[in-house]
PDB file of N, CA and C in Angstrom:
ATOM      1  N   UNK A   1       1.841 -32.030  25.430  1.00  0.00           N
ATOM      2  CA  UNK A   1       2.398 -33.088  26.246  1.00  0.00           C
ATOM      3  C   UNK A   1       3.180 -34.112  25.421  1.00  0.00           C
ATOM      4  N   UNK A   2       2.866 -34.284  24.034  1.00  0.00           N
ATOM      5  CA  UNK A   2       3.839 -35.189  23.286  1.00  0.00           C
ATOM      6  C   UNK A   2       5.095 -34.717  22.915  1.00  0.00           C
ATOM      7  N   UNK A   3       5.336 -33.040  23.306  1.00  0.00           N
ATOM      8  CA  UNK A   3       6.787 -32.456  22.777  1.00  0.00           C
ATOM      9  C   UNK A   3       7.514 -32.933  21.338  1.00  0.00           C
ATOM     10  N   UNK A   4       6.413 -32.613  20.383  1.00  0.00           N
ATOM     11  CA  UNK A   4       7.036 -32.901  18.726  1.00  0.00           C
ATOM     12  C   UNK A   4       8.174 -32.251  18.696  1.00  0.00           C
ATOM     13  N   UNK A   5       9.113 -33.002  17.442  1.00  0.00           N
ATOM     14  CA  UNK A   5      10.568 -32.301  17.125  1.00  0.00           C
ATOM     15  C   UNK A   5      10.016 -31.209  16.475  1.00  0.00           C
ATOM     16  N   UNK A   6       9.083 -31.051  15.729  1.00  0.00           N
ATOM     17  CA  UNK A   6       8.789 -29.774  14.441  1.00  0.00           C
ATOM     18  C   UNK A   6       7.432 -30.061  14.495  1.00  0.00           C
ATOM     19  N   UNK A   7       6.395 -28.694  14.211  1.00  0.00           N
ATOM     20  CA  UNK A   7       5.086 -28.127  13.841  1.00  0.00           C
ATOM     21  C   UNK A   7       5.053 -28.283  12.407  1.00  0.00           C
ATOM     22  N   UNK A   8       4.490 -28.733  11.667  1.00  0.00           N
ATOM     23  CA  UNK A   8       3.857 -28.831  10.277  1.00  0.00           C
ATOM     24  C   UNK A   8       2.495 -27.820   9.946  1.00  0.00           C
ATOM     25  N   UNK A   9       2.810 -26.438   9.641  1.00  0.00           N
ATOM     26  CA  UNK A   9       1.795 -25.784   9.509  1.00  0.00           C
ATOM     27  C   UNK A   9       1.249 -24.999   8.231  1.00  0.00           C
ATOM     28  N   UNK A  10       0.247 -25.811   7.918  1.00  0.00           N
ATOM     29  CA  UNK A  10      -0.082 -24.980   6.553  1.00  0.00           C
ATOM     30  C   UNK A  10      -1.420 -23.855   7.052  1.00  0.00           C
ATOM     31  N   UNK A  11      -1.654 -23.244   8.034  1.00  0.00           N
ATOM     32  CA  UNK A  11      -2.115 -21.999   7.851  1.00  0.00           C
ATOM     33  C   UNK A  11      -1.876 -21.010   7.013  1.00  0.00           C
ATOM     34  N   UNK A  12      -3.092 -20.473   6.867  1.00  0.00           N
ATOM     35  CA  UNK A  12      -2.572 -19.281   5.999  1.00  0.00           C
ATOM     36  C   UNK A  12      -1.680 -18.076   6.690  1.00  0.00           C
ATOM     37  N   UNK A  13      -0.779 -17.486   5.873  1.00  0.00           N
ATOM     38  CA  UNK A  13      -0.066 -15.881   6.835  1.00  0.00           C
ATOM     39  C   UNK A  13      -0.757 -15.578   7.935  1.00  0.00           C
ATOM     40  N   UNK A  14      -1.709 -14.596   8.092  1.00  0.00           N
ATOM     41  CA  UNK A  14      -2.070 -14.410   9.300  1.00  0.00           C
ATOM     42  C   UNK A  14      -2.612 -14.948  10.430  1.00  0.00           C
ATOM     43  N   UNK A  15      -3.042 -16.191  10.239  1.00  0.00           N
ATOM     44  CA  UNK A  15      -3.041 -17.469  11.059  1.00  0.00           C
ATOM     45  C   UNK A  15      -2.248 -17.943  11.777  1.00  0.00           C
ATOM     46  N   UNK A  16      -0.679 -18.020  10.873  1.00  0.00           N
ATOM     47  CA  UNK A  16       0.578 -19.162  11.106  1.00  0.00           C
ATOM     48  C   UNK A  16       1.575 -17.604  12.246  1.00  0.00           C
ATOM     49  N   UNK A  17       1.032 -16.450  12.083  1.00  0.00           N
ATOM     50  CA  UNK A  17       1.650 -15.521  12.548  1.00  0.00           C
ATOM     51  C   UNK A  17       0.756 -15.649  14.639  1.00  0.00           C
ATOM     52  N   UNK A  18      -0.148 -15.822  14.436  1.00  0.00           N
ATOM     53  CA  UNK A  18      -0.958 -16.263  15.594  1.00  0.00           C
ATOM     54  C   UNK A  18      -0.774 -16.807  16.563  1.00  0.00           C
ATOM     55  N   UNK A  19      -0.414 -18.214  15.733  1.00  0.00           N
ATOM     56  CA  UNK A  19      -0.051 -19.567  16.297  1.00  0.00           C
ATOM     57  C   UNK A  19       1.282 -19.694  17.082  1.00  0.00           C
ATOM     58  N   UNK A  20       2.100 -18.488  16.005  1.00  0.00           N
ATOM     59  CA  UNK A  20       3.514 -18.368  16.381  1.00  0.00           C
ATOM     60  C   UNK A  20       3.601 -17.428  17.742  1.00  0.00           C
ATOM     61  N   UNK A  21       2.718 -16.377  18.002  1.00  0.00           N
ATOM     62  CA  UNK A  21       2.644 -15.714  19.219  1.00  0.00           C
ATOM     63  C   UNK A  21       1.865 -16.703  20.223  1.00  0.00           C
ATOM     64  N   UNK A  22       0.510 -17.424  19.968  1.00  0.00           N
ATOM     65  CA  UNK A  22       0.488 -18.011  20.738  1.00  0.00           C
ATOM     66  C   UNK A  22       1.338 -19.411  21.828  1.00  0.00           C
ATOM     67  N   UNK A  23       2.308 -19.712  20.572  1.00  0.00           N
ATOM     68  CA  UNK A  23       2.997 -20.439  21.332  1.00  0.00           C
ATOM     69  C   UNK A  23       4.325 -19.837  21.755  1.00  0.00           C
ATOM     70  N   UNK A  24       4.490 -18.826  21.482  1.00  0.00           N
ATOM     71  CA  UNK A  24       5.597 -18.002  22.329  1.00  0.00           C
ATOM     72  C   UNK A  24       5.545 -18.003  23.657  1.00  0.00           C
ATOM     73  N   UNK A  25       3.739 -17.231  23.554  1.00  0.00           N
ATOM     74  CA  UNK A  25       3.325 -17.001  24.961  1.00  0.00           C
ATOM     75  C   UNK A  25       2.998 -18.047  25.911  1.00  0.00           C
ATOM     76  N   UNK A  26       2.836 -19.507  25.659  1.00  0.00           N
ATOM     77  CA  UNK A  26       2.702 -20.558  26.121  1.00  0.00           C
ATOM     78  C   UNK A  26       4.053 -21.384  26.491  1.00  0.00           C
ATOM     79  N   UNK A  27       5.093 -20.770  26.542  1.00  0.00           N
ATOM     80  CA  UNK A  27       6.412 -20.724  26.423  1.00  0.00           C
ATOM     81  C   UNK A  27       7.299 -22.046  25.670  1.00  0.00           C
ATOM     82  N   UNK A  28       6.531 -22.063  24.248  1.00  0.00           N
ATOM     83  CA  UNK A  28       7.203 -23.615  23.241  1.00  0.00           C
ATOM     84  C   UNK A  28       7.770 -22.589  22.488  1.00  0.00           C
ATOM     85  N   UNK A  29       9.093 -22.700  22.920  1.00  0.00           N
ATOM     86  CA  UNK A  29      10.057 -22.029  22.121  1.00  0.00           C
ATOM     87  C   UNK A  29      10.565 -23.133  20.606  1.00  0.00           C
ATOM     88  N   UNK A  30      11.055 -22.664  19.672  1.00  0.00           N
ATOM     89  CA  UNK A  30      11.628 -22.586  19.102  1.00  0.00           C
ATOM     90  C   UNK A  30      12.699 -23.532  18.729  1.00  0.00           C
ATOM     91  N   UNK A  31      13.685 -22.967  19.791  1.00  0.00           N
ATOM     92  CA  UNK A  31      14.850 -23.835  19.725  1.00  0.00           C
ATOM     93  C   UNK A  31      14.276 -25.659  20.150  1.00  0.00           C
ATOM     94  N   UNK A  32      13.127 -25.706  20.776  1.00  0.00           N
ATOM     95  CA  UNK A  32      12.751 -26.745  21.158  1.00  0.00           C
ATOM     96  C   UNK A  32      11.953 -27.594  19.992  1.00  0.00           C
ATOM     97  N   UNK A  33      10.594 -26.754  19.504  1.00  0.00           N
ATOM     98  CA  UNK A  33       9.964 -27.226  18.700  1.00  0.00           C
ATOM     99  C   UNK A  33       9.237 -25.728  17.412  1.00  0.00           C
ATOM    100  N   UNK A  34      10.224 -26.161  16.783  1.00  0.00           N
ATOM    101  CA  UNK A  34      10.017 -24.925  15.751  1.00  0.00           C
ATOM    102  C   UNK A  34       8.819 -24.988  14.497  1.00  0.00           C
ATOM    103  N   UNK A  35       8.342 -24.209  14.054  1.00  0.00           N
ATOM    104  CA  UNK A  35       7.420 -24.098  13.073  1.00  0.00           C
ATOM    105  C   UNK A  35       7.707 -24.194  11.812  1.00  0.00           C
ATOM    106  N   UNK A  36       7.687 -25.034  11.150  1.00  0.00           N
ATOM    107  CA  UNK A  36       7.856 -24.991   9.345  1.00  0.00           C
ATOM    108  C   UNK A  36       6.289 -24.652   8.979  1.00  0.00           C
ATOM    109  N   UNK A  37       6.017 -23.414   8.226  1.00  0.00           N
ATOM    110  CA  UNK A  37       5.343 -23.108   7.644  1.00  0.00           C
ATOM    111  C   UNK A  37       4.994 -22.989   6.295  1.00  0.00           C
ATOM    112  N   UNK A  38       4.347 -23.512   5.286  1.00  0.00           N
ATOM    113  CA  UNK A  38       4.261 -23.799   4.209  1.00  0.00           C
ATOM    114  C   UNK A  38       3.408 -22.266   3.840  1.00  0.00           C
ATOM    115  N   UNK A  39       2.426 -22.218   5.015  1.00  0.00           N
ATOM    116  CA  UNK A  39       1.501 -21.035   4.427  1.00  0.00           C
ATOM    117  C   UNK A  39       1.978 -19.385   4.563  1.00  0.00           C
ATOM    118  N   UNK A  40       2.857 -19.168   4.559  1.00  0.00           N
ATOM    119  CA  UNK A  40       3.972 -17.926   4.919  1.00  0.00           C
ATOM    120  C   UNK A  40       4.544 -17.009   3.409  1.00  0.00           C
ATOM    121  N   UNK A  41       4.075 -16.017   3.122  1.00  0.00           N
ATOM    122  CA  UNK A  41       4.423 -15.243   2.345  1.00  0.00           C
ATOM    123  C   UNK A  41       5.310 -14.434   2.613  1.00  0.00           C
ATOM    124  N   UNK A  42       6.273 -13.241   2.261  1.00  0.00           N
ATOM    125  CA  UNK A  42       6.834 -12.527   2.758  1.00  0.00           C
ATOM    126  C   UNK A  42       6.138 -11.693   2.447  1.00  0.00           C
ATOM    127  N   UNK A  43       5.077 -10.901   2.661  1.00  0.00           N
ATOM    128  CA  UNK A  43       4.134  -9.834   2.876  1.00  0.00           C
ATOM    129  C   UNK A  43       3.977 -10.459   4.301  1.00  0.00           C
ATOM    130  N   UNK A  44       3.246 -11.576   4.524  1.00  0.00           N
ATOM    131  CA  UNK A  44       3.488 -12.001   6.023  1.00  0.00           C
ATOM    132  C   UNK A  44       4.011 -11.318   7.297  1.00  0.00           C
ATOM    133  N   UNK A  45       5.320 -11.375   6.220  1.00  0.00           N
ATOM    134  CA  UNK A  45       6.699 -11.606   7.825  1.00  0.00           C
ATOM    135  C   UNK A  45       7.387  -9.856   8.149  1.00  0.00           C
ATOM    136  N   UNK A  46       6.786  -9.002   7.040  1.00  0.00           N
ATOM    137  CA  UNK A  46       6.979  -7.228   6.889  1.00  0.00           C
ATOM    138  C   UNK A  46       6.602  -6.747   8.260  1.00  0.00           C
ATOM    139  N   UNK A  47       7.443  -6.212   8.600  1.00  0.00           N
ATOM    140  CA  UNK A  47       7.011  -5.799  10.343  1.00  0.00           C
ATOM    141  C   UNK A  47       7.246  -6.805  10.937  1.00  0.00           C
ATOM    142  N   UNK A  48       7.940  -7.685  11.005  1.00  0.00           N
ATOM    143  CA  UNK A  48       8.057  -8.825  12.252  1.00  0.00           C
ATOM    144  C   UNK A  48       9.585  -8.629  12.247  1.00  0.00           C
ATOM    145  N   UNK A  49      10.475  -8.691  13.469  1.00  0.00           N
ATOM    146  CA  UNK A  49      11.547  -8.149  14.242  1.00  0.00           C
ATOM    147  C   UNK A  49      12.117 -10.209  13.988  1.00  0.00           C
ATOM    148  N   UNK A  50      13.124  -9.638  14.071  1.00  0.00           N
ATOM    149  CA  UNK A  50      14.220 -11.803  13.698  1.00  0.00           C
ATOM    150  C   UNK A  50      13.691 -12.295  14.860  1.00  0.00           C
ATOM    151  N   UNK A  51      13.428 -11.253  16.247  1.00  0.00           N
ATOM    152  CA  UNK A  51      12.900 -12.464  17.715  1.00  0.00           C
ATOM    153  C   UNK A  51      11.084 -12.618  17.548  1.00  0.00           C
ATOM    154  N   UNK A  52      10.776 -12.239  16.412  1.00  0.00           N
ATOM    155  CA  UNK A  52       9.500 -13.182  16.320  1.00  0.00           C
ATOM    156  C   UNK A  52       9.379 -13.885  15.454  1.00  0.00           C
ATOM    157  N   UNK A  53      10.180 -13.963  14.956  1.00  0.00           N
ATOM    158  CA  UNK A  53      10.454 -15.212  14.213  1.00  0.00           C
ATOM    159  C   UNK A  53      11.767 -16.369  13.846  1.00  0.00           C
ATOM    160  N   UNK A  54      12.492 -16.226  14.762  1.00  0.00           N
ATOM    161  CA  UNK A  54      14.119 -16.188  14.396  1.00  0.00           C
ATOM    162  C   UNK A  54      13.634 -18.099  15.261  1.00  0.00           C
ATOM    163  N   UNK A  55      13.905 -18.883  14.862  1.00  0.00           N
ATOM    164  CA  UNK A  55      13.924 -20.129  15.173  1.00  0.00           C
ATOM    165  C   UNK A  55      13.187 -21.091  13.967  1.00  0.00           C
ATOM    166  N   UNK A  56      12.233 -20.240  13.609  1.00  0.00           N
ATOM    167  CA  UNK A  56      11.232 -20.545  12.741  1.00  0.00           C
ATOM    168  C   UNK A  56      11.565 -20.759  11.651  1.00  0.00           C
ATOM    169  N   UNK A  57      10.692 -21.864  10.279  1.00  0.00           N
ATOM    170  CA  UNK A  57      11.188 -21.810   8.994  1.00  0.00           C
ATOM    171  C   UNK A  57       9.688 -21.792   8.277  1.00  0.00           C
ATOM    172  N   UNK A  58      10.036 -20.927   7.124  1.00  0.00           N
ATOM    173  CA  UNK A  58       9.281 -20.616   6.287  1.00  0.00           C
ATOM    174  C   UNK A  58       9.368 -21.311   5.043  1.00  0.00           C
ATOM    175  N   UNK A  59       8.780 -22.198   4.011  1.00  0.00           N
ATOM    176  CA  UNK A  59       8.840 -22.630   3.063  1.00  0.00           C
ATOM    177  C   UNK A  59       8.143 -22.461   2.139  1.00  0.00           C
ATOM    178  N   UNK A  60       8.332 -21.442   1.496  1.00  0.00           N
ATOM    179  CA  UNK A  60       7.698 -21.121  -0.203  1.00  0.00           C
ATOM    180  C   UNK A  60       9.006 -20.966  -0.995  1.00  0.00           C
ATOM    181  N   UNK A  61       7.800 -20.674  -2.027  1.00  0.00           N
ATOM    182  CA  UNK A  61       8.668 -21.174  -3.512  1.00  0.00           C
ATOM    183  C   UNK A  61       9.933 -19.879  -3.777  1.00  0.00           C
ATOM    184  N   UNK A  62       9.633 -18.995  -3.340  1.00  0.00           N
ATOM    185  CA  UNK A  62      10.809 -17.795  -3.339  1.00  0.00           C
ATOM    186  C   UNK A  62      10.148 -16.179  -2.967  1.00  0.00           C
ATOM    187  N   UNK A  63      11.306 -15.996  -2.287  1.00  0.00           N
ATOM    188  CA  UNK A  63      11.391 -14.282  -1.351  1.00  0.00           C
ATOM    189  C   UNK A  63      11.765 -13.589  -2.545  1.00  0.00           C
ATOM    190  N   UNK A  64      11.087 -12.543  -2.498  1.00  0.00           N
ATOM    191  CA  UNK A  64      11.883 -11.617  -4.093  1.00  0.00           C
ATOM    192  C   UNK A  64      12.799 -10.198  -2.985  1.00  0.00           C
ATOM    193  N   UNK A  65      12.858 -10.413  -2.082  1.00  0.00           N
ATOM    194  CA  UNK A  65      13.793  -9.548  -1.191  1.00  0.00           C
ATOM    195  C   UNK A  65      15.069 -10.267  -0.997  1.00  0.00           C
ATOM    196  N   UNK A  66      15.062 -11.372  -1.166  1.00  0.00           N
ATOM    197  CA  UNK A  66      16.288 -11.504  -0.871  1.00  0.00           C
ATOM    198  C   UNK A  66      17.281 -11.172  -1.507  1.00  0.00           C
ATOM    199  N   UNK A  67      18.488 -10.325  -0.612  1.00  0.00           N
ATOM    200  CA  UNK A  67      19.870  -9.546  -1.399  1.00  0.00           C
ATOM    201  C   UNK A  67      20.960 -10.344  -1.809  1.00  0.00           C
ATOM    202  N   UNK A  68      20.875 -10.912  -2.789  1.00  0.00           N
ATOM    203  CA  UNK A  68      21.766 -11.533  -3.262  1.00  0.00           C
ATOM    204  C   UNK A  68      22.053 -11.214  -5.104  1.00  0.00           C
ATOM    205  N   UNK A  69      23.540 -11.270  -4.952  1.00  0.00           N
ATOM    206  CA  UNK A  69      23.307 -11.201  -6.737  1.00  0.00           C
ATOM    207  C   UNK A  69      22.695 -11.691  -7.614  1.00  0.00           C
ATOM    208  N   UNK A  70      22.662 -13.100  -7.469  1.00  0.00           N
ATOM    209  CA  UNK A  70      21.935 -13.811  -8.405  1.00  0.00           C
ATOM    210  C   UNK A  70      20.272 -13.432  -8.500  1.00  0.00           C
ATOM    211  N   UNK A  71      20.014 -13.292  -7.489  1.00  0.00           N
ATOM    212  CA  UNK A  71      18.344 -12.239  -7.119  1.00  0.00           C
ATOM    213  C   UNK A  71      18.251 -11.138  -7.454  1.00  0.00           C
ATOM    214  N   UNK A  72      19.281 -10.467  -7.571  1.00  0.00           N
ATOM    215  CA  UNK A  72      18.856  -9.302  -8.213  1.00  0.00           C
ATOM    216  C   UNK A  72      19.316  -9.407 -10.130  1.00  0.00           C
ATOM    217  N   UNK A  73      19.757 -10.177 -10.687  1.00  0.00           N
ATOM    218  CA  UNK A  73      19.624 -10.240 -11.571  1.00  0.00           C
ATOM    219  C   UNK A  73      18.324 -10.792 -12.409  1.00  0.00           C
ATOM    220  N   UNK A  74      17.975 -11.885 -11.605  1.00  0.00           N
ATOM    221  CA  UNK A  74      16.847 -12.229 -11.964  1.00  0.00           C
ATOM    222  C   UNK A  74      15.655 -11.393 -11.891  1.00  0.00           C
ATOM    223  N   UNK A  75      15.740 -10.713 -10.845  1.00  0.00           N
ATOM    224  CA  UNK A  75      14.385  -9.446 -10.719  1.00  0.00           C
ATOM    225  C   UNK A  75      14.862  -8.220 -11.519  1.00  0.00           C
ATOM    226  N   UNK A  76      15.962  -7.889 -12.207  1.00  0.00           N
ATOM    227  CA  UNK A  76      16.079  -7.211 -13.251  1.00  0.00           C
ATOM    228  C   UNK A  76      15.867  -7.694 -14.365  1.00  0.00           C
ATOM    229  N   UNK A  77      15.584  -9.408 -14.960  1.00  0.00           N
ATOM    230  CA  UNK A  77      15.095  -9.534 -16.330  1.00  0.00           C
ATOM    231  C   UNK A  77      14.036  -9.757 -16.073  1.00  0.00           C
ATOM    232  N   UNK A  78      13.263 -10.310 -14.859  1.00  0.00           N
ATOM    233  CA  UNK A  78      11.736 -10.279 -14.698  1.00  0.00           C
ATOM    234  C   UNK A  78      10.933  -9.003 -15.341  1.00  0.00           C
ATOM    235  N   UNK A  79      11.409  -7.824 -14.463  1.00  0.00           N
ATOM    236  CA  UNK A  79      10.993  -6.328 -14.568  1.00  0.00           C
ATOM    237  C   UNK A  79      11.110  -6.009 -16.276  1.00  0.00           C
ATOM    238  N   UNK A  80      12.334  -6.615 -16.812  1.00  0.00           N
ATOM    239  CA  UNK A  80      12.464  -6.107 -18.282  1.00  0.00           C
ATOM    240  C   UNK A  80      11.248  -7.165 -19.003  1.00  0.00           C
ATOM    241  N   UNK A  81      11.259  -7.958 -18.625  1.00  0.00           N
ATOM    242  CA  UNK A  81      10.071  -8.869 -19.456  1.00  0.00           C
ATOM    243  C   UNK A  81       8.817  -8.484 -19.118  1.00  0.00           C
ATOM    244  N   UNK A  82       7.952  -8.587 -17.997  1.00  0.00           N
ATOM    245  CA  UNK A  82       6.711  -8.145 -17.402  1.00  0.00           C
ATOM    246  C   UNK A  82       6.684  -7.197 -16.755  1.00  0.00           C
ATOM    247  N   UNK A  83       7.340  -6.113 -16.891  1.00  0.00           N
ATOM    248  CA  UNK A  83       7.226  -5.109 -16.344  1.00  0.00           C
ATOM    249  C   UNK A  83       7.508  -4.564 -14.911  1.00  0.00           C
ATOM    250  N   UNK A  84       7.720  -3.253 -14.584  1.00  0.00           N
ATOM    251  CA  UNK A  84       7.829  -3.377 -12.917  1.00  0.00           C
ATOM    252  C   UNK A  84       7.302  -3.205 -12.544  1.00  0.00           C
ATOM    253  N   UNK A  85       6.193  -3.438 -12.713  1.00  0.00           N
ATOM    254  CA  UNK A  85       5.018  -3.104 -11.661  1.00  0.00           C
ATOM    255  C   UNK A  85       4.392  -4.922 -11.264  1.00  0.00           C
ATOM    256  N   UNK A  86       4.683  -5.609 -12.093  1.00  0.00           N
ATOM    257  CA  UNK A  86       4.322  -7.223 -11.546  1.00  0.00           C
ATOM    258  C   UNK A  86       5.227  -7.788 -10.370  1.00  0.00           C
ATOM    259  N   UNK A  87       4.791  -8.128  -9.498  1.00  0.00           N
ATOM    260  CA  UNK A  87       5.543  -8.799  -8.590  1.00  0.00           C
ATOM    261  C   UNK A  87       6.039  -9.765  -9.152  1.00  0.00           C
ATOM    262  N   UNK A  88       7.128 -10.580  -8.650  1.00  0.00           N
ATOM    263  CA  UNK A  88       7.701 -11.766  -8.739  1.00  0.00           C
ATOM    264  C   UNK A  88       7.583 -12.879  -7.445  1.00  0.00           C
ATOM    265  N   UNK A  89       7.050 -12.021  -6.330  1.00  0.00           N
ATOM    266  CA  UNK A  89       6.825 -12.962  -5.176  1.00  0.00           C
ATOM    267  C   UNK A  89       5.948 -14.540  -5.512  1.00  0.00           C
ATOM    268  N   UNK A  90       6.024 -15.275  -4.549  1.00  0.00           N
ATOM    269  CA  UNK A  90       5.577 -16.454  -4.707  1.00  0.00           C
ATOM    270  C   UNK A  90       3.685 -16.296  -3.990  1.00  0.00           C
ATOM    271  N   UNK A  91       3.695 -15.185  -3.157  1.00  0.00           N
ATOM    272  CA  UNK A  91       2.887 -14.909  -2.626  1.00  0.00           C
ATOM    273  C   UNK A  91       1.819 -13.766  -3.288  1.00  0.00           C
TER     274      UNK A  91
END
């Protein structure tokens, strides 16, 4: 009933993934009052389609998927320093 501009949610991943269906289904969209999630990994968000999450913001320290050059250079001297088998995710 107070209609906040933004959700402040530090749940953990499968929690903040919950919250986000439950208020789908309660119909608080998005475009209205969107979720910043602090507790959101991208292991998280694997299997989730852009309309379950596409309004939404995620805030950690860095996605190691993301396709960009500068990202993939960096996850090529990561891999040469610690190996490839260490993740670089933030999660």
């Amino acid at each position: 009933s107070t209609r906040p501009d933004a959700v402040l949610c530090t749940l953990p991943g499968a929690a903040t993934i919950r919250l986000l269906e439950r208020l789908a289904a309660a119909g608080i969209e998005p475009e209205r009052t969107p979720v910043i999630a602090f507790g959101l990994g991208e292991e998280d968000l694997r299997g989730r389609t852009a309309g379950d999450i596409a309004g939404h913001y995620a805030a950690a320290g860095y996605f190691q998927s993301i396709d960009r050059p500068e990202n993939l250079d960096f996850l090529a001297a990561f891999s040469n320093r610690f190996g490839a088998m260490r993740p670089s995710s933030s999660g």
